[in-house]
Protein backbone atom coordinates (compact mmCIF):
# COMPACT_ATOMS: atom_id res chain seq x y z
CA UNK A 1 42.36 54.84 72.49
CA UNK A 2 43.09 57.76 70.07
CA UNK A 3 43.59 57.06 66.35
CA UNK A 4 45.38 59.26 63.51
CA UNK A 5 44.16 57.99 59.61
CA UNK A 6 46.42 59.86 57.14
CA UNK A 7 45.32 59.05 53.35
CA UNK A 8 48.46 58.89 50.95
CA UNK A 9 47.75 60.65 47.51
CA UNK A 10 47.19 58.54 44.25
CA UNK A 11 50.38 58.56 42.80
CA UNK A 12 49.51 60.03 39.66
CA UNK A 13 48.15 63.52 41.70
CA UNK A 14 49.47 66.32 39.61
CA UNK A 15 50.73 64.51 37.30
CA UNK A 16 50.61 64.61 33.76
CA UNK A 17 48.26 61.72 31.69
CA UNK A 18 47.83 61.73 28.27
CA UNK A 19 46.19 60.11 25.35
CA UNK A 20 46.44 59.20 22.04
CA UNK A 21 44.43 58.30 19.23
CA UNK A 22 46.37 56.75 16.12
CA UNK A 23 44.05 57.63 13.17
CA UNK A 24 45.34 56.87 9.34
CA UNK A 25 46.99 60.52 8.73
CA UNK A 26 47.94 61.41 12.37
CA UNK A 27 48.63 60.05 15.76
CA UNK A 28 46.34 62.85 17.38
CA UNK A 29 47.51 63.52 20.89
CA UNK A 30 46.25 65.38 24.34
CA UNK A 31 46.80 65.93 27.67
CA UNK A 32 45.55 67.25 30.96
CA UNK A 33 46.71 67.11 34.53
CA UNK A 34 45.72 64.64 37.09
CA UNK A 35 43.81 65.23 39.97
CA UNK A 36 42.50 62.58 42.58
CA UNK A 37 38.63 62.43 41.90
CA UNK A 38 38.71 64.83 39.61
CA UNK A 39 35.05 65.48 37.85
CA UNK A 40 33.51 64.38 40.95
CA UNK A 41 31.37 67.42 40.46
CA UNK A 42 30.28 69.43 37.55
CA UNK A 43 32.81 72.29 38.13
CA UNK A 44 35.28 70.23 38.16
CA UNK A 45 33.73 68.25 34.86
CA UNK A 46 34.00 71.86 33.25
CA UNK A 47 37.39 71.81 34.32
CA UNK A 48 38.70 69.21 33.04
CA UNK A 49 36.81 70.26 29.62
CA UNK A 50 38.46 72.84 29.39
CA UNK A 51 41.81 72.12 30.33
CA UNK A 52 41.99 69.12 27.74
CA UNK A 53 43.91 70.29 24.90
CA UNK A 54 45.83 69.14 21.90
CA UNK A 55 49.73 69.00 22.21
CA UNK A 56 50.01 67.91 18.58
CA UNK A 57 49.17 66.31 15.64
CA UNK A 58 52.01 63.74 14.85
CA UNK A 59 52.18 62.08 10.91
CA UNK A 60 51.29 58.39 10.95
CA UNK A 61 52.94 56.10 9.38
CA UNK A 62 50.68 53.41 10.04
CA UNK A 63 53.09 51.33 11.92
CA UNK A 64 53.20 50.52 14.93
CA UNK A 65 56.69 50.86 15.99
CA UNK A 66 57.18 54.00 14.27
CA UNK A 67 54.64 55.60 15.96
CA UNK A 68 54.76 54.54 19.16
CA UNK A 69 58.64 56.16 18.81
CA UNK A 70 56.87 59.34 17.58
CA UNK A 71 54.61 59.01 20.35
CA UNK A 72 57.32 58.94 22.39
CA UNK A 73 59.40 61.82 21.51
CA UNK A 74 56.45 64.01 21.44
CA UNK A 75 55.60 62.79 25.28
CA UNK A 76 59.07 63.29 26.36
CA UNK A 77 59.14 67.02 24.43
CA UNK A 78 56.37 68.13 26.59
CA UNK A 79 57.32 67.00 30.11
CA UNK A 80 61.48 68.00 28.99
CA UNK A 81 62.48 63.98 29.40
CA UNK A 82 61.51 64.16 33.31
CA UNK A 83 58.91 61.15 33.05
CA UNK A 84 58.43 61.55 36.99
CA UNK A 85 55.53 64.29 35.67
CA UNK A 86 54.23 61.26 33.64
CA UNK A 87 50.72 59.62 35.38
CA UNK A 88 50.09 57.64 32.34
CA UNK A 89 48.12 57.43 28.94
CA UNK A 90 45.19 55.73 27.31
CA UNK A 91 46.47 54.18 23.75
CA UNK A 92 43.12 54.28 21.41
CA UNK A 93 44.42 52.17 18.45
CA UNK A 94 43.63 49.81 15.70
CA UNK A 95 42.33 46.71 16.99
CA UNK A 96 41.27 43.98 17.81
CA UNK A 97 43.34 43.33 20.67
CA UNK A 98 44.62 39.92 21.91
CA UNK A 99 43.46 40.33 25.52
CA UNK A 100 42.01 43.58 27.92
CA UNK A 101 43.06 42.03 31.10
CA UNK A 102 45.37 44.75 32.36
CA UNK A 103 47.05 42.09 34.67
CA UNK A 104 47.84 39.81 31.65
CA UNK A 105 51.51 39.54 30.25
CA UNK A 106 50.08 39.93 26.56
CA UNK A 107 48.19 42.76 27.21
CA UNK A 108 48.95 45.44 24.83
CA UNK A 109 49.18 43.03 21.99
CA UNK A 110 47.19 43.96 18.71
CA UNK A 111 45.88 40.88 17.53
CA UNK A 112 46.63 38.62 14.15
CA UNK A 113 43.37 40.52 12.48
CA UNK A 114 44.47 44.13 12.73
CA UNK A 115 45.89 46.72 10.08
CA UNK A 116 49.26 45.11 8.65
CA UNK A 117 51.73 47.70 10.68
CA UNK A 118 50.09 47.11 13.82
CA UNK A 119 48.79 42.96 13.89
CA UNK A 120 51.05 40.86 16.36
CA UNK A 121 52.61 44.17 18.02
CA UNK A 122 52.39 44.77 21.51
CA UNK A 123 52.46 48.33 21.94
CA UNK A 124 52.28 49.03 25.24
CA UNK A 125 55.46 46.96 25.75
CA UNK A 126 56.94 49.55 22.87
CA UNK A 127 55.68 52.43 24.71
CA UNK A 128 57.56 51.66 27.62
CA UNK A 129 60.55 50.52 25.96
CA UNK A 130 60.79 54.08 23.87
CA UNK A 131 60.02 56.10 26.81
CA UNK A 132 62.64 54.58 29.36
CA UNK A 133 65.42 54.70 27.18
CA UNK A 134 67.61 58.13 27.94
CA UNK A 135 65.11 59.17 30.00
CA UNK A 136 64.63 59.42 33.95
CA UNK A 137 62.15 59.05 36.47
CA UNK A 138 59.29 56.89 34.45
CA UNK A 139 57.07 55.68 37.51
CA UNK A 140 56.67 51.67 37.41
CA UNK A 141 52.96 52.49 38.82
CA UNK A 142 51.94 55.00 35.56
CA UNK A 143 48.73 53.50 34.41
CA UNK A 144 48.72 52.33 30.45
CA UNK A 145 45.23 51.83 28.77
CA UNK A 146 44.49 50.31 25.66
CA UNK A 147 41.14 50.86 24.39
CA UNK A 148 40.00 50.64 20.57
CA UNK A 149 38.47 54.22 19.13
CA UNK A 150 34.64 53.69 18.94
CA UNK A 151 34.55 53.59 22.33
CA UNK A 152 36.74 56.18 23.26
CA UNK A 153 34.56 58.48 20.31
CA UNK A 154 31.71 57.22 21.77
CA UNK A 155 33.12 58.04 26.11
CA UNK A 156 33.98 61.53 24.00
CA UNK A 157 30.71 61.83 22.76
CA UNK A 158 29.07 61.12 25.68
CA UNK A 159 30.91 63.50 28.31
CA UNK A 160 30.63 66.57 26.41
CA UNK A 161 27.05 66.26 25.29
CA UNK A 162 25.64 65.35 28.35
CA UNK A 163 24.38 67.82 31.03
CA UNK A 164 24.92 67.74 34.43
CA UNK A 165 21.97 66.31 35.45
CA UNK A 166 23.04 63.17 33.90
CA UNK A 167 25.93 63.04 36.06
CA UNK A 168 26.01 61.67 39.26
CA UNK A 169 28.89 63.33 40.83
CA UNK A 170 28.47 61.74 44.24
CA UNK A 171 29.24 58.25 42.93
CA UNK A 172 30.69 60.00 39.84
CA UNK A 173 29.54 58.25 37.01
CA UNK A 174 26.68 58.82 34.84
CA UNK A 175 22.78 58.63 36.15
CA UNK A 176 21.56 55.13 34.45
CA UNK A 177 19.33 56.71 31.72
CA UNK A 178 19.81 54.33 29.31
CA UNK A 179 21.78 53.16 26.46
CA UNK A 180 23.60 54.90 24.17
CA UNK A 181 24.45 53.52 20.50
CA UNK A 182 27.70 55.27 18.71
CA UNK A 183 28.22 54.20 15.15
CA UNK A 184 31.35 55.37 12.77
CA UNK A 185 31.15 54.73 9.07
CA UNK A 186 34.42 55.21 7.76
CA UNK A 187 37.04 53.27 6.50
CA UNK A 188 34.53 50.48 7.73
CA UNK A 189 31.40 50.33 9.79
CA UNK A 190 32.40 50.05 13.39
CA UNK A 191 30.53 51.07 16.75
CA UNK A 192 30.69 51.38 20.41
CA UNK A 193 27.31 50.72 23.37
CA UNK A 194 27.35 52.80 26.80
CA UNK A 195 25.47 51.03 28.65
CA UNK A 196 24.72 51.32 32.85
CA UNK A 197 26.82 54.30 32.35
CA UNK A 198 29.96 52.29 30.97
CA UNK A 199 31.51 51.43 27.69
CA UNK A 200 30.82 47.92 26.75
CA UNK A 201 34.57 47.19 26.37
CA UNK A 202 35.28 44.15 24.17
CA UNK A 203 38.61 42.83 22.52
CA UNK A 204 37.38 44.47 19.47
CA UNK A 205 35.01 47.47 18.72
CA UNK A 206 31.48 45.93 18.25
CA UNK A 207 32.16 44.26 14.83
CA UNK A 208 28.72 45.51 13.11
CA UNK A 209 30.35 46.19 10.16
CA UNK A 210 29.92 41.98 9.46
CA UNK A 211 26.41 42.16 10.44
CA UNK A 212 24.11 40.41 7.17
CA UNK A 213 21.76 43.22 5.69
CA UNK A 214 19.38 42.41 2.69
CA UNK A 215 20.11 43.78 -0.43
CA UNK A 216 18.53 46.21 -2.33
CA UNK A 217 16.81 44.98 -5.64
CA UNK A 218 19.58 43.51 -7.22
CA UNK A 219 22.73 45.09 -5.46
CA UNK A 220 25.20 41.99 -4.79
CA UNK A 221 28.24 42.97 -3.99
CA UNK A 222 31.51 41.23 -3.81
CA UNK A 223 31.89 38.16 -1.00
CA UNK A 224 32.84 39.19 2.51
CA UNK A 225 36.53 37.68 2.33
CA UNK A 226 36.13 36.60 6.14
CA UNK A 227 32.39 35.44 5.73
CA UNK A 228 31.71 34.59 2.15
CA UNK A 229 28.25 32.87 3.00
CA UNK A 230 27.03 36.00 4.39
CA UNK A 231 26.33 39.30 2.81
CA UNK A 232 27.96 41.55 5.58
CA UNK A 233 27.50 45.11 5.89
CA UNK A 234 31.20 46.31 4.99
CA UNK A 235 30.88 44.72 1.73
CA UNK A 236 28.21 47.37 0.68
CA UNK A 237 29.01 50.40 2.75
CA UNK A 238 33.08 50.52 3.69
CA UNK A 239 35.02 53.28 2.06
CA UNK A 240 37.08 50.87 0.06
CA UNK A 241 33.54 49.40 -1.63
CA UNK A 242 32.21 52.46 -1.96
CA UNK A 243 35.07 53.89 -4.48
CA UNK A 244 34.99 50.74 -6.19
CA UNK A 245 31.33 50.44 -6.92
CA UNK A 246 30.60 54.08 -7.62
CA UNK A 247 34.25 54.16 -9.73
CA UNK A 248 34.93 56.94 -7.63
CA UNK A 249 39.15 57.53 -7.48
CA UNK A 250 38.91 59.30 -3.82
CA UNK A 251 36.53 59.74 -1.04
CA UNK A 252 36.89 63.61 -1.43
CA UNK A 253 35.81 63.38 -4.91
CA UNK A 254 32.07 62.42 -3.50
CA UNK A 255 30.15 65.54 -3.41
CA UNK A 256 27.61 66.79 -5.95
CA UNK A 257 29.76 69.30 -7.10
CA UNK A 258 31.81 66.36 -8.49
CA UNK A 259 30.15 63.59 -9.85
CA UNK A 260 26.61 63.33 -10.75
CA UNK A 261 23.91 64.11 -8.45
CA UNK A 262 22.01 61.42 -9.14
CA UNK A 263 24.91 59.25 -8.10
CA UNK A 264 25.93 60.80 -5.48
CA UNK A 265 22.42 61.05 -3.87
CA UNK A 266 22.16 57.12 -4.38
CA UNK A 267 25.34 56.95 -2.68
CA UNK A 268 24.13 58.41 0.64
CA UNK A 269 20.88 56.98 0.14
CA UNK A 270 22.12 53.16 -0.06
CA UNK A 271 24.32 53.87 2.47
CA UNK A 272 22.30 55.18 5.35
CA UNK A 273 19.57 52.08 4.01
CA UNK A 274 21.76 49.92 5.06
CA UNK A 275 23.82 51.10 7.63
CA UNK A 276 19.75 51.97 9.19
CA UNK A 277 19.59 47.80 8.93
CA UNK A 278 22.19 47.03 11.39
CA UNK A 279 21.15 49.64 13.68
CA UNK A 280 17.43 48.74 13.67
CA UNK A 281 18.43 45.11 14.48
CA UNK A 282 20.83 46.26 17.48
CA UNK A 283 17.62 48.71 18.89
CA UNK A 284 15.41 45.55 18.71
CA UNK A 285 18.10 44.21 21.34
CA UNK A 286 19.83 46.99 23.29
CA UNK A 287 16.99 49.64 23.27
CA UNK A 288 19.60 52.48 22.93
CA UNK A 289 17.93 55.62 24.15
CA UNK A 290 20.29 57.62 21.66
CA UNK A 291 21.92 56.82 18.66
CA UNK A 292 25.10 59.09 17.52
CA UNK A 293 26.44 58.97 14.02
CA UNK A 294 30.31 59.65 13.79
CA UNK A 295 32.73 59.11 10.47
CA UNK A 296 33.32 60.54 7.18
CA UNK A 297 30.62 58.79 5.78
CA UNK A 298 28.33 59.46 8.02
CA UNK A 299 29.01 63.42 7.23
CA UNK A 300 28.17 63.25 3.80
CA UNK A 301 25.50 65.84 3.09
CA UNK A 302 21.77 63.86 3.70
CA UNK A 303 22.80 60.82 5.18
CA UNK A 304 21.88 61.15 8.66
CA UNK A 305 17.94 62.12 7.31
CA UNK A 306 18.00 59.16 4.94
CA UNK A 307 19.38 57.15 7.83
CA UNK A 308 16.42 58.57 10.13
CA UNK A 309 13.88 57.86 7.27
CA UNK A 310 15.39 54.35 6.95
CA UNK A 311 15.62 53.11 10.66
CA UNK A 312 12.21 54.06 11.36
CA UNK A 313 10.18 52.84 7.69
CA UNK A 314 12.89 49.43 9.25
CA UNK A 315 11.37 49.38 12.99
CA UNK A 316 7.43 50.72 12.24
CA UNK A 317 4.58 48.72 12.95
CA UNK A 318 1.40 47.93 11.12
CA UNK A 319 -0.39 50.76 13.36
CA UNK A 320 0.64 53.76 12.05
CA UNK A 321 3.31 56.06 13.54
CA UNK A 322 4.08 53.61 15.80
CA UNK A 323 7.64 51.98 15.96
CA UNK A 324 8.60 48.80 17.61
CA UNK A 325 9.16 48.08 20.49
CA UNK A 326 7.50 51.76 21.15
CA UNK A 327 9.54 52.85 23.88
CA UNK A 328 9.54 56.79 24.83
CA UNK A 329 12.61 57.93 22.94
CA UNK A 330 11.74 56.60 19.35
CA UNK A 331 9.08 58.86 19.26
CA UNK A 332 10.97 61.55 18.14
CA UNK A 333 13.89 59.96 15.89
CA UNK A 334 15.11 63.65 15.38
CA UNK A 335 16.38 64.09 19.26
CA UNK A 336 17.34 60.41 19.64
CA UNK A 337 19.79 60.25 15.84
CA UNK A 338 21.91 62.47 16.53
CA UNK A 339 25.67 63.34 14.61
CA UNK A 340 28.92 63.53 16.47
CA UNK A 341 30.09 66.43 17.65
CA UNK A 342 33.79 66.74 17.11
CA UNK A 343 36.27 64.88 15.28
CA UNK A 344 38.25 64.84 18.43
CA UNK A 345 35.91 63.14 20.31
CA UNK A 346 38.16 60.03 20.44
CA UNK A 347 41.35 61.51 21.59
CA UNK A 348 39.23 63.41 24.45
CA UNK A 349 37.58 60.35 24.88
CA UNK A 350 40.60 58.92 25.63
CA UNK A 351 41.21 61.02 28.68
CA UNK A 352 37.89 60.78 30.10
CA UNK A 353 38.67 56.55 30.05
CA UNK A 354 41.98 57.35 32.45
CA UNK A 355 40.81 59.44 34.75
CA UNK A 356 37.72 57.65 35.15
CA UNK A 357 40.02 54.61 35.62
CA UNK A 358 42.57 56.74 38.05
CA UNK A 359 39.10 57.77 39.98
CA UNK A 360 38.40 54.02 39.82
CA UNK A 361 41.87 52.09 41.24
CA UNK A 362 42.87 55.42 42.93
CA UNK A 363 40.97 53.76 46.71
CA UNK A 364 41.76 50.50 46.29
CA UNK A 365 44.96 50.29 44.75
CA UNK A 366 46.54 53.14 44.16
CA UNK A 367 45.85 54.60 48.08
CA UNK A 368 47.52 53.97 50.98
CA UNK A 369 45.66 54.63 54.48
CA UNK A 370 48.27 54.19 57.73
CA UNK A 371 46.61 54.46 60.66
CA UNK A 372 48.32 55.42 64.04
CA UNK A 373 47.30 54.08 67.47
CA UNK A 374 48.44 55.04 71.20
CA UNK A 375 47.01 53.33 73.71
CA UNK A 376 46.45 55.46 77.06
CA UNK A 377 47.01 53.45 80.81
């Protein structure tokens, strides 16, 4: 008996995939083209690197339908309204989302506590919709993602900083070093865990912005208006609280060349104090080996050394220089705090999460192996 197996190409091979991040002033969005297992080995990581770019930065309006139609005309621009170039696209957005069950008939749907122009929308049904209309060729098999931006900052994050020898290419996902802790204090405090390698992936980012933190002396801010018995971390640190407290009129007004130093140094300091709370509580439990600080907070000028000095006077022990629970990497808080690298780290981020999913399905569902038998007398 003789036997032929012929493996069918994923259908998204050389095609185009995309993603795209939908921040407060722009929908930022990039692309790169498919290949079946691409990254599979660190040349082909560097590839992809490089080959991610930008197509544009799109104005946001901050709802939902309208972007997704700019989103739209700005995917149909680049492949000239032939959608049979179009492998899919990851949607980072607002969330929390209603379900992340690809195979469920709601998923897509931003849920009842999002952002006003996005709560109760399913966009991924709006994608589709916009890109279908006057258009040919849109594949019923292109692969839409929804994932919320923490974790596709944090995915960002971790594929460009990491070398290659935390990369296993021959099973193509990263070596299991540890946990990895990505926090972004912005508009509010939000965050993302790697963990075995993958992004915990929740209907929400990690909500740690409603985590209770102490109070310094006899700083009470207003009630949490989802949790008024406790006194959650966005009620002291979000950007909103901050310009309110400090009687600040815009977040680009906080620098010392604009209102006191003194101020502005208790700012940052308060800040980092208790942002340092949150993430000393989720070390006690996760053990991250590195913790990456991402947001426009977090870039204010001393935070992430107050933050250092805070998290470890929060997690040291009664034996001095020694910080619970005194595993290898908190002994030098320097190499394990570390800032994000890149403002686009969620839109690249983005990409990473589809062709790791593309990699993922590509075998089992997205393969086709025929196999051709003669039988000799």
């Amino acid at each position: 008996m003789t036997s032929l197996d012929k493996r069918v190409e994923n259908f998204a091979h050389g095609k185009t995939v995309f993603s795209a991040f939908f921040a407060e002033d722009f929908i930022h969005i990039a692309y790169t083209q498919y290949s079946m297992g691409m990254k599979k080995s660190f040349d082909g990581w560097l590839a992809m690197q490089r080959d991610m770019r930008p197509i544009t930065r799109v104005k946001a309006h901050n709802v939902a339908e309208d972007d997704i139609k700019s989103l739209a005309r700005e995917i149909k621009s680049h492949l000239k309204n032939n959608l049979s170039n179009f492998g899919g696209i990851c949607l980072v957005a607002p969330g929390p989302f209603d379900t992340i069950k690809r195979q469920d008939e709601n998923y897509g749907k931003i849920s009842r506590f999002a952002p006003s122009g996005w709560k109760n929308q399913n966009i991924i049904k709006l994608l589709k919709e916009a890109l279908s209309s006057h258009t040919k060729g849109l594949d019923k098999r292109a692969l839409f993602l929804l994932f919320n931006g923490p974790g596709a900052a944090a995915q960002g994050h971790y594929y460009a900083t990491e070398n290659r020898d935390e990369i296993d290419f021959q099973l193509n996902t990263p070596k299991l070093r540890g946990n990895y802790f990505h926090i972004i204090v912005d508009d509010l405090v939000h965050a993302a865990l790697i963990t075995r390698g993958k992004i915990l992936h929740g209907k929400s980012t990690l909500n740690v912005g409603h985590h209770a933190v102490l109070p310094i002396g006899e700083d009470i801010p207003p009630k949490c208006p989802i949790h008024p018995q406790r006194p959650c971390l966005n009620r002291f640190v979000s950007m909103a609280t901050l310009l309110e407290r400090f009687h600040v009129e815009r977040f680009e007004d906080i620098t010392p060349l604009k209102i006191d130093q003194d101020i502005y140094y208790k700012i940052v300091h308060e800040t980092a104090h208790y942002v340092a709370q949150m993430a000393a509580n989720v070390s006690l439990t996760t053990t991250p080996r590195r913790i990456v600080l991402g947001g426009r907070i977090a870039k204010l000028d001393g935070f992430d050394g107050y933050f250092r000095k805070a998290f470890g006077a929060l997690l040291r022990t009664s034996e001095a220089g020694i910080l619970y629970p005194g595993y290898e990497d908190l002994k030098n808080l320097n190499t394990m705090i570390e800032k994000q690298i890149d403002v686009d780290c969620g839109v690249f981020g983005g990409l990473d999460l589809i062709v790791d999913k593309l990699n993922e399905t590509g075998p089992s569902d997205n393969v086709i192996y025929l196999q051709f038998r003669s039988k000799r007398s």
